[in-house]
PDB file of N, CA and C in Angstrom:
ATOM      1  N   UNK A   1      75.177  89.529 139.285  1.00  0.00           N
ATOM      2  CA  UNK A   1      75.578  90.596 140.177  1.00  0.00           C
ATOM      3  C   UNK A   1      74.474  90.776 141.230  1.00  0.00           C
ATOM      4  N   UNK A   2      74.951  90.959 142.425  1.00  0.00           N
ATOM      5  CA  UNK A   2      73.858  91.120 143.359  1.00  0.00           C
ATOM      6  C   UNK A   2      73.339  92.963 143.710  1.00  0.00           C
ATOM      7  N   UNK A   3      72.876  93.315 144.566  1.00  0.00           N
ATOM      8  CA  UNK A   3      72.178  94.793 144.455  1.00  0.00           C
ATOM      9  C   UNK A   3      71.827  95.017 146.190  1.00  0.00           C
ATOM     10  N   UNK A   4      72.110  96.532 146.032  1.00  0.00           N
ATOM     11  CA  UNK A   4      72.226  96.832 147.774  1.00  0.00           C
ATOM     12  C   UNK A   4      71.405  98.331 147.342  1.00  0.00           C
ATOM     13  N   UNK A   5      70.566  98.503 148.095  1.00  0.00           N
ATOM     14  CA  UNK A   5      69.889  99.768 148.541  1.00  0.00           C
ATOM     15  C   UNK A   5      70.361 100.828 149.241  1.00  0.00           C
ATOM     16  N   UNK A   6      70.727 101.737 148.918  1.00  0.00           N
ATOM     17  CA  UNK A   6      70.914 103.040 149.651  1.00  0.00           C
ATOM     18  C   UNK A   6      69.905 103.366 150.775  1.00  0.00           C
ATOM     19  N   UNK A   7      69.824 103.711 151.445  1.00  0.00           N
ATOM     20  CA  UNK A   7      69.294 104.518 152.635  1.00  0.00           C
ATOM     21  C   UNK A   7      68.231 105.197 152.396  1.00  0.00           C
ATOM     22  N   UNK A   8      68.531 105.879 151.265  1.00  0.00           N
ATOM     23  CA  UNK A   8      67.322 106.756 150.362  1.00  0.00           C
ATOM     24  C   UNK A   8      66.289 105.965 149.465  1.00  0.00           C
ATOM     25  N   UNK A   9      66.917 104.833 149.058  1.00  0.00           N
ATOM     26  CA  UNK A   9      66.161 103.979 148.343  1.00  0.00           C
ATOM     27  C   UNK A   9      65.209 103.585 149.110  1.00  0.00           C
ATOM     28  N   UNK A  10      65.717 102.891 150.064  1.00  0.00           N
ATOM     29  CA  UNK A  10      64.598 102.158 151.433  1.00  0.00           C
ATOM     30  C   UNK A  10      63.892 103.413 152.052  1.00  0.00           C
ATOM     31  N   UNK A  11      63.964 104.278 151.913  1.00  0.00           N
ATOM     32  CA  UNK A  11      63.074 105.322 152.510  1.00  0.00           C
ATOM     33  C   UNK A  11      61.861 105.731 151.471  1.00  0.00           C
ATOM     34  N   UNK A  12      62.265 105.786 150.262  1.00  0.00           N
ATOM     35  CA  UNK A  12      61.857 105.753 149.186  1.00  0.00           C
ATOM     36  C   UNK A  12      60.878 104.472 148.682  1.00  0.00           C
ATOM     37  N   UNK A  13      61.323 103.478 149.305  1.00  0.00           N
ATOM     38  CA  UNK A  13      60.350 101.945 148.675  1.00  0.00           C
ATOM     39  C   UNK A  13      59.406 102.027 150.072  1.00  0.00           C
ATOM     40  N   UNK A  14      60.100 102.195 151.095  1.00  0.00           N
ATOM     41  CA  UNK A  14      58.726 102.669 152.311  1.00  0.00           C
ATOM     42  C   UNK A  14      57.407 103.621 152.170  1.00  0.00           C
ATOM     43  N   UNK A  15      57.939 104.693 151.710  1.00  0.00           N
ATOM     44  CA  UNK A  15      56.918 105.753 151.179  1.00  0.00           C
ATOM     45  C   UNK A  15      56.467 105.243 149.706  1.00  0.00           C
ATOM     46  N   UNK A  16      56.840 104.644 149.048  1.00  0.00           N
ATOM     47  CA  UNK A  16      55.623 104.536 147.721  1.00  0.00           C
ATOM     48  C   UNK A  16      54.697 102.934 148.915  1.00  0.00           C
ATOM     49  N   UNK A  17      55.709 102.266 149.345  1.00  0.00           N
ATOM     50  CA  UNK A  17      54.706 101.226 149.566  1.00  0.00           C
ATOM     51  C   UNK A  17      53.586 101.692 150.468  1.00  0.00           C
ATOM     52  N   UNK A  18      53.679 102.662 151.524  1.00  0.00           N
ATOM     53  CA  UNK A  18      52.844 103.589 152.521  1.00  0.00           C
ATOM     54  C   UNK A  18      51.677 104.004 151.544  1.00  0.00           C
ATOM     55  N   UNK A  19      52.190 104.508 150.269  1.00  0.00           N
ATOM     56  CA  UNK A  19      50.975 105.552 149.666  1.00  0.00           C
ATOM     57  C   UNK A  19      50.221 104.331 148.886  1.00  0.00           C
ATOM     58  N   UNK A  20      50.910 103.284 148.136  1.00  0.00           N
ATOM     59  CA  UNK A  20      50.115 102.227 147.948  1.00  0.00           C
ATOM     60  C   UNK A  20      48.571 101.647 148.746  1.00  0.00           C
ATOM     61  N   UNK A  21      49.519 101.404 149.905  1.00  0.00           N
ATOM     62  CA  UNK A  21      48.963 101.107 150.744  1.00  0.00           C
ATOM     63  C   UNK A  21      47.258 102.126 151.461  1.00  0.00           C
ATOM     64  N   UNK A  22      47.960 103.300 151.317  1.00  0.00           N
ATOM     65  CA  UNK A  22      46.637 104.169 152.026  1.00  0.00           C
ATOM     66  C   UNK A  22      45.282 104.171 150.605  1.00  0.00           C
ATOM     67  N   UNK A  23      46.370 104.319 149.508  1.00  0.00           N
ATOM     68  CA  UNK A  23      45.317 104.785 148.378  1.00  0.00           C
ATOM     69  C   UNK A  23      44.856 103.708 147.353  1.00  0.00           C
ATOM     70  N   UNK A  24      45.233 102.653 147.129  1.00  0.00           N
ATOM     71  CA  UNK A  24      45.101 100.979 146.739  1.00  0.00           C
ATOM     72  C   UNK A  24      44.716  99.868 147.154  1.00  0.00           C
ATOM     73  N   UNK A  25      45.117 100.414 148.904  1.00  0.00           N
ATOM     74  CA  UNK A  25      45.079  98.886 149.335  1.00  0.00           C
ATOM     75  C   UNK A  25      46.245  98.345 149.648  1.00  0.00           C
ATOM     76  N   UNK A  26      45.587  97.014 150.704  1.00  0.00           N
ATOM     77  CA  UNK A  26      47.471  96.075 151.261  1.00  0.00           C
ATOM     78  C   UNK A  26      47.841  94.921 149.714  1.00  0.00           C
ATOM     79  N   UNK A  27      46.363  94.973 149.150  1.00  0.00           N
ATOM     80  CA  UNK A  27      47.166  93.478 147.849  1.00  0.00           C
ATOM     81  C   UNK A  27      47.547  94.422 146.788  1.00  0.00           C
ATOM     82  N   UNK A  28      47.525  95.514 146.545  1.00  0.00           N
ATOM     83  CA  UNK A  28      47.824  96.163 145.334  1.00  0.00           C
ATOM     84  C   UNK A  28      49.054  96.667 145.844  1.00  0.00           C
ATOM     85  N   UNK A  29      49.365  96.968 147.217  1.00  0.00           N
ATOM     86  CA  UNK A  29      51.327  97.566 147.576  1.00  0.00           C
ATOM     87  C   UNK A  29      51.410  96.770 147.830  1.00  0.00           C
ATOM     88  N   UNK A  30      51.378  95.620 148.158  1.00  0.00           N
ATOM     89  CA  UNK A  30      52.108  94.047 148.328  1.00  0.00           C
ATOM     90  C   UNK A  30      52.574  93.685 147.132  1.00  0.00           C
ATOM     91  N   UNK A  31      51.183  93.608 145.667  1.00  0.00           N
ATOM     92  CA  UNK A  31      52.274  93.610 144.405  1.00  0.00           C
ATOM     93  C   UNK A  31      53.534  94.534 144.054  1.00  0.00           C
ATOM     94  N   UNK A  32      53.102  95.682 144.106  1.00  0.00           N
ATOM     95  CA  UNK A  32      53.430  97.084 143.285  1.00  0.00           C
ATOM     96  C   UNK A  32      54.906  96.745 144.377  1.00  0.00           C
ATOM     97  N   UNK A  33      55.221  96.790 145.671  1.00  0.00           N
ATOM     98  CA  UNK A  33      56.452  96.321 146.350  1.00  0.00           C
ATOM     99  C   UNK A  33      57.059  95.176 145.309  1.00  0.00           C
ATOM    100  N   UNK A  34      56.397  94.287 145.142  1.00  0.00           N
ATOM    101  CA  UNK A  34      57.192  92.396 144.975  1.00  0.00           C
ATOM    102  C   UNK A  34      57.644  93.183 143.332  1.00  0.00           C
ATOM    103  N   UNK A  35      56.857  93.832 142.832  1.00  0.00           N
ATOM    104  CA  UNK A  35      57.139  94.303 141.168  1.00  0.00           C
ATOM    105  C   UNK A  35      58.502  95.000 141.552  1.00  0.00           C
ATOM    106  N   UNK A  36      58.646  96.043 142.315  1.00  0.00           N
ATOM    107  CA  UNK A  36      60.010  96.779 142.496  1.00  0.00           C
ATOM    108  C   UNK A  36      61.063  95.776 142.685  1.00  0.00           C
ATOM    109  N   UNK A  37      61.191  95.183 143.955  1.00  0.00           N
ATOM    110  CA  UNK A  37      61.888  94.232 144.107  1.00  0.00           C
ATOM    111  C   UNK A  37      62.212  93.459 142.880  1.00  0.00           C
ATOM    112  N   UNK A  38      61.391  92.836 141.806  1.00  0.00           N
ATOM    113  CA  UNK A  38      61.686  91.744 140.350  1.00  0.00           C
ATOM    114  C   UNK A  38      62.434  92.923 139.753  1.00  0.00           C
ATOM    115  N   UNK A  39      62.215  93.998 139.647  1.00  0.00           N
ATOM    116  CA  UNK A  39      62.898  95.113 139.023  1.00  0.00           C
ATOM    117  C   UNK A  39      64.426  95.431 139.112  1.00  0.00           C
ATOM    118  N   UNK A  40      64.682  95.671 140.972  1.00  0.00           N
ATOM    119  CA  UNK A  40      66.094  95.252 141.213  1.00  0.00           C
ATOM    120  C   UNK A  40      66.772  94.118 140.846  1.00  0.00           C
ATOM    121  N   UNK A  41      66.167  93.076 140.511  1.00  0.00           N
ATOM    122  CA  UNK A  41      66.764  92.183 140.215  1.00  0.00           C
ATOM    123  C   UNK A  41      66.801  91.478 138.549  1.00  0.00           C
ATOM    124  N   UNK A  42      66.130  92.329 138.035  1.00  0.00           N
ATOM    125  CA  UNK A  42      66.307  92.746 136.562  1.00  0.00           C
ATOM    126  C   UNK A  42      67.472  93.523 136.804  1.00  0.00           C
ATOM    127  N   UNK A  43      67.590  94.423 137.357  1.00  0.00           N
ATOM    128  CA  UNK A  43      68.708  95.590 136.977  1.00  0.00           C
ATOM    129  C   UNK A  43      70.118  94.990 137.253  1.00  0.00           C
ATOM    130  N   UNK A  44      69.814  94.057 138.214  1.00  0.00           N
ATOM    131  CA  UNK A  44      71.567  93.635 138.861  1.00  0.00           C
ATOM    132  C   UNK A  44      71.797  92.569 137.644  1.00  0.00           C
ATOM    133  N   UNK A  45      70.703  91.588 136.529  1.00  0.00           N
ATOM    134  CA  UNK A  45      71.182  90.682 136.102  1.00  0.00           C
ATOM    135  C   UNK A  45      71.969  91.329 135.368  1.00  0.00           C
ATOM    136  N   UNK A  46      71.544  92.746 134.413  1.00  0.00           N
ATOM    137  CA  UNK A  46      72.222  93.070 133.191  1.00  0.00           C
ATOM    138  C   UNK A  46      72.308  94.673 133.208  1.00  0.00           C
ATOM    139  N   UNK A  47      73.053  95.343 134.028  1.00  0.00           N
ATOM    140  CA  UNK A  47      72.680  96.449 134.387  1.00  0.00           C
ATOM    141  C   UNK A  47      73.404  97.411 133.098  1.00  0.00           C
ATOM    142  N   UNK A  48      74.446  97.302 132.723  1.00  0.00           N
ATOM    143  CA  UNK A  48      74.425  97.667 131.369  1.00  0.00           C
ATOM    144  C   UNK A  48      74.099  98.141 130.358  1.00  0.00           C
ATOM    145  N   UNK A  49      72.607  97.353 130.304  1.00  0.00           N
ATOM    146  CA  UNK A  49      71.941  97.440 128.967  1.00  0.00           C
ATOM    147  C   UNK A  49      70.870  98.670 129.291  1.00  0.00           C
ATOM    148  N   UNK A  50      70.650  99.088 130.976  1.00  0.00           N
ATOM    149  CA  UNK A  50      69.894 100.700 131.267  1.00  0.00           C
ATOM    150  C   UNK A  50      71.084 102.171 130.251  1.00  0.00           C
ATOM    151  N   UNK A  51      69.866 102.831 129.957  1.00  0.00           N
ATOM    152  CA  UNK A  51      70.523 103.703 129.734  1.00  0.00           C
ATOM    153  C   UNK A  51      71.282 104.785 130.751  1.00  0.00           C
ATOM    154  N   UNK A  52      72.043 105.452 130.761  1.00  0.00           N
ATOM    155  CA  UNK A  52      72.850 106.234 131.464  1.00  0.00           C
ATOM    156  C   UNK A  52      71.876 107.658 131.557  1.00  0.00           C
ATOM    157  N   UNK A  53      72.468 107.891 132.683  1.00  0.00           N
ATOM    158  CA  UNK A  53      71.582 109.226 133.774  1.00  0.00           C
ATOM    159  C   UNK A  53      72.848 110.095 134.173  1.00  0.00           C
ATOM    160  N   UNK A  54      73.957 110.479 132.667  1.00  0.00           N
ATOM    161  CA  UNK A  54      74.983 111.238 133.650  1.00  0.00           C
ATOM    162  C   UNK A  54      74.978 112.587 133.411  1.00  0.00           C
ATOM    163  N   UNK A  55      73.401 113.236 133.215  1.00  0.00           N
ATOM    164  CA  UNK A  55      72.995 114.032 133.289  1.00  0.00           C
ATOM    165  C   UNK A  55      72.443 114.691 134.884  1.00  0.00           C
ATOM    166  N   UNK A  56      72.401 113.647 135.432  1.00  0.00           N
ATOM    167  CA  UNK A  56      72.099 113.939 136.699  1.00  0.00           C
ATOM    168  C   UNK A  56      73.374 113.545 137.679  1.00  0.00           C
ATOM    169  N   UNK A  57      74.355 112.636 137.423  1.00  0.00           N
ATOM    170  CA  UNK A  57      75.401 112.674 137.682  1.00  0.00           C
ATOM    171  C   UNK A  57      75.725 111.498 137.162  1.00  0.00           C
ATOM    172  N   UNK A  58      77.176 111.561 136.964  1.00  0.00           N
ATOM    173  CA  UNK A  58      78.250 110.758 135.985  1.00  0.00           C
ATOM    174  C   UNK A  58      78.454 109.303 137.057  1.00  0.00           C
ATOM    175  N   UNK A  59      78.457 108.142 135.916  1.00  0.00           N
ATOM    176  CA  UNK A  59      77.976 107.209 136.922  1.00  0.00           C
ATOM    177  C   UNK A  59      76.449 106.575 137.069  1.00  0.00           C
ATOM    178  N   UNK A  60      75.695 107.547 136.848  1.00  0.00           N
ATOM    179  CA  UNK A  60      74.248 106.966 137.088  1.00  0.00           C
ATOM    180  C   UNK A  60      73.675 106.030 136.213  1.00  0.00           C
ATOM    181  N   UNK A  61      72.869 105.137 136.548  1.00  0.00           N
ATOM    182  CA  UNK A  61      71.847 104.660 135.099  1.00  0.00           C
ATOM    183  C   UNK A  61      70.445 104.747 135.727  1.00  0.00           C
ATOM    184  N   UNK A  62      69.279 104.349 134.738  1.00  0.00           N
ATOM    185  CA  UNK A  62      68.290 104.677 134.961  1.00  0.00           C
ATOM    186  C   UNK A  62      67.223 103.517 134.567  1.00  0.00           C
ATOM    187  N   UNK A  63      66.438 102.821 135.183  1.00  0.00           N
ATOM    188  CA  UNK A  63      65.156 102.231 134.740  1.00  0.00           C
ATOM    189  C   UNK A  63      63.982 102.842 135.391  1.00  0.00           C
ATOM    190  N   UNK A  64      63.193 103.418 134.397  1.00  0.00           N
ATOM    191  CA  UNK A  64      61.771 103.410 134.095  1.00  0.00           C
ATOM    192  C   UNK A  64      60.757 101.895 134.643  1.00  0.00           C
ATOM    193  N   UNK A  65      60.143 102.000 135.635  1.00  0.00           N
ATOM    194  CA  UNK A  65      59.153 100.810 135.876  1.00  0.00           C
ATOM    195  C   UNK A  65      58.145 101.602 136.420  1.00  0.00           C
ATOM    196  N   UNK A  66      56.986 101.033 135.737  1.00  0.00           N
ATOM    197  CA  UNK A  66      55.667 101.774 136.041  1.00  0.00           C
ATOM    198  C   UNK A  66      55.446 103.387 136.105  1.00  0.00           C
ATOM    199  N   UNK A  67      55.339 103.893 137.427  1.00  0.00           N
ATOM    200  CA  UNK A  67      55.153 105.495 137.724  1.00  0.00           C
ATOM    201  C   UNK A  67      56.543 105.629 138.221  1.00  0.00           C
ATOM    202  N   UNK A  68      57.385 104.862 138.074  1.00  0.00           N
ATOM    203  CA  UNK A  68      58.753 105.382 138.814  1.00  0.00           C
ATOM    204  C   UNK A  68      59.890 105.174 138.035  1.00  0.00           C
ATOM    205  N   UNK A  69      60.783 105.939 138.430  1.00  0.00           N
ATOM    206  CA  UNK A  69      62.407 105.819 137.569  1.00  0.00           C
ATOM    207  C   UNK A  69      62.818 105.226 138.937  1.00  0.00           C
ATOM    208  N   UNK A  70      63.903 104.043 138.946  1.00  0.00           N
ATOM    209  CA  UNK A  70      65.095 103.558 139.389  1.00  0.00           C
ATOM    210  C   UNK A  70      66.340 104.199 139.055  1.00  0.00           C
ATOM    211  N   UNK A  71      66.737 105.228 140.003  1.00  0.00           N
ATOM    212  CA  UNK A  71      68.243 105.434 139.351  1.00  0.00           C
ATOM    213  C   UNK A  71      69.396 104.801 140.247  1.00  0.00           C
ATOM    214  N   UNK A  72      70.644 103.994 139.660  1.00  0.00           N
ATOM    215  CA  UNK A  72      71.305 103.295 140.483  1.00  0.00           C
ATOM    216  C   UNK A  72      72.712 103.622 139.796  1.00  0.00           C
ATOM    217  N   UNK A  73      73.858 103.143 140.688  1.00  0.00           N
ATOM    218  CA  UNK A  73      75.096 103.275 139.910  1.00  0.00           C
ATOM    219  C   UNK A  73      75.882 101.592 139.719  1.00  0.00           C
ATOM    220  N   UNK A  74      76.594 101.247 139.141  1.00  0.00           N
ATOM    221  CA  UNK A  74      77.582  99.959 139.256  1.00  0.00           C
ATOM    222  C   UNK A  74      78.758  99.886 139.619  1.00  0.00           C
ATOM    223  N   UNK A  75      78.894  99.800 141.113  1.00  0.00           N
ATOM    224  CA  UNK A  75      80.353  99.145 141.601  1.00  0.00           C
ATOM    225  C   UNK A  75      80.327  97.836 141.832  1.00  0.00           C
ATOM    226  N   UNK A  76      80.698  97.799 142.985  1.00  0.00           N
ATOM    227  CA  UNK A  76      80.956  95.822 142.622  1.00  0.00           C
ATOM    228  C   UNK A  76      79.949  95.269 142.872  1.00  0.00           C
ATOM    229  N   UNK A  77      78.786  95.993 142.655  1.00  0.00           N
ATOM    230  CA  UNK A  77      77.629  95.387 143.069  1.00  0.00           C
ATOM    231  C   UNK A  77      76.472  96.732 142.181  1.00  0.00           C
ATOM    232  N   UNK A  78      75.247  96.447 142.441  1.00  0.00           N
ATOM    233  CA  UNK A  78      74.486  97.308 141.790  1.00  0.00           C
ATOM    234  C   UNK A  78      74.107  97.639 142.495  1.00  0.00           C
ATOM    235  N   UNK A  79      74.281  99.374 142.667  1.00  0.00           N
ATOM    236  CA  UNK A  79      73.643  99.898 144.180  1.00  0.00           C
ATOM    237  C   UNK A  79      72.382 101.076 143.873  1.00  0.00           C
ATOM    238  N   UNK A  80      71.278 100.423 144.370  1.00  0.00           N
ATOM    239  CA  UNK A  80      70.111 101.347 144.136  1.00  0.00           C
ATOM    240  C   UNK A  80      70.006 102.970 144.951  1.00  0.00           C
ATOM    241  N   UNK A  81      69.993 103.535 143.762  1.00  0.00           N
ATOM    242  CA  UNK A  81      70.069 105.218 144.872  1.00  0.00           C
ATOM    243  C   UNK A  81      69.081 105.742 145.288  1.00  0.00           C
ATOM    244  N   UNK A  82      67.989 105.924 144.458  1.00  0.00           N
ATOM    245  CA  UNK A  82      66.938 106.498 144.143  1.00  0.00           C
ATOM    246  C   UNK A  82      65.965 106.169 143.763  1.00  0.00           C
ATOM    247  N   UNK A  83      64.687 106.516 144.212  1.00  0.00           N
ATOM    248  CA  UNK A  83      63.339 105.779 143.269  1.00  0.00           C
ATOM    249  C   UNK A  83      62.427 107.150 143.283  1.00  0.00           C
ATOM    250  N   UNK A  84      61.991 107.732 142.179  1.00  0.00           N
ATOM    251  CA  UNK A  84      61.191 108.814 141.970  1.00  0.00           C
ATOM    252  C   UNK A  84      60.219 108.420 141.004  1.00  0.00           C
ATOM    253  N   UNK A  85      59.167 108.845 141.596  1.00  0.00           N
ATOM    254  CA  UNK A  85      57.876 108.718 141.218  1.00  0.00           C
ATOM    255  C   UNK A  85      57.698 109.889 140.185  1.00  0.00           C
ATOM    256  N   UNK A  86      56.884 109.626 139.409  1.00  0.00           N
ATOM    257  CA  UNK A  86      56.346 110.599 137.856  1.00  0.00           C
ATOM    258  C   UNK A  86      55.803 111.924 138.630  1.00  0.00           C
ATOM    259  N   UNK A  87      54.828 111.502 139.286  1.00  0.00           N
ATOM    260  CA  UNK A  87      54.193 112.614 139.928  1.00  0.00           C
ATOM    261  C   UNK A  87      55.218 113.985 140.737  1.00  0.00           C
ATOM    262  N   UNK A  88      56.671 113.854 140.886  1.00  0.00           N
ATOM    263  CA  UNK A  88      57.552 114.380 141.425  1.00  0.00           C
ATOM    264  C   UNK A  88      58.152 115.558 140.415  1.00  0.00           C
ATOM    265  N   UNK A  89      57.647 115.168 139.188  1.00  0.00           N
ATOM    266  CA  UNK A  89      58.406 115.901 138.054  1.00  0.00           C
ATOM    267  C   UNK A  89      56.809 116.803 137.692  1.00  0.00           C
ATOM    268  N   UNK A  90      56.910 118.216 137.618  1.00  0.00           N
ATOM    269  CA  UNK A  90      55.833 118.397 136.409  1.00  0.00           C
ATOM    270  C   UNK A  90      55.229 118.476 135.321  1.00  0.00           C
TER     271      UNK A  90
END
């Protein structure tokens, strides 16, 4: 299955890669980016096997990678919604 980004997602992978970037460094958000990206594409091989987020709405699933949750839904494709960072929750 292939995987498409929401609007929010890409605004979302801009700003963690930005804060990477100011507070890490360009080779540590160059990984921490290429890691998200292997992630989406973990999620589209077997998206399934994430647990469900239809606590936040019906439809959702959820992967956990690193400091961030991936939340995405499955239509004919795996569409990434959201990416929230740990630090967002208290």
């Amino acid at each position: 299955m292939t995987f498409s980004l929401t609007r929010q997602a890409e605004e979302d992978l801009i700003r963690i890669y930005l804060y990477g970037l100011d507070n890490f460094g360009e080779l540590q958000a160059e990984k921490y980016f290429a890691s998200l990206e292997n992630a989406f594409e973990r999620i589209a091989k077997n998206p399934e096997m994430y647990p469900s987020a239809k606590e936040i709405r019906p439809g959702y699933r959820f992967c956990v990678h690193s400091s961030h949750t991936i939340y995405f839904s499955i239509e004919d494709q795996v569409k990434i919604i959201k990416i929230i960072g740990k630090q967002r929750f208290p």
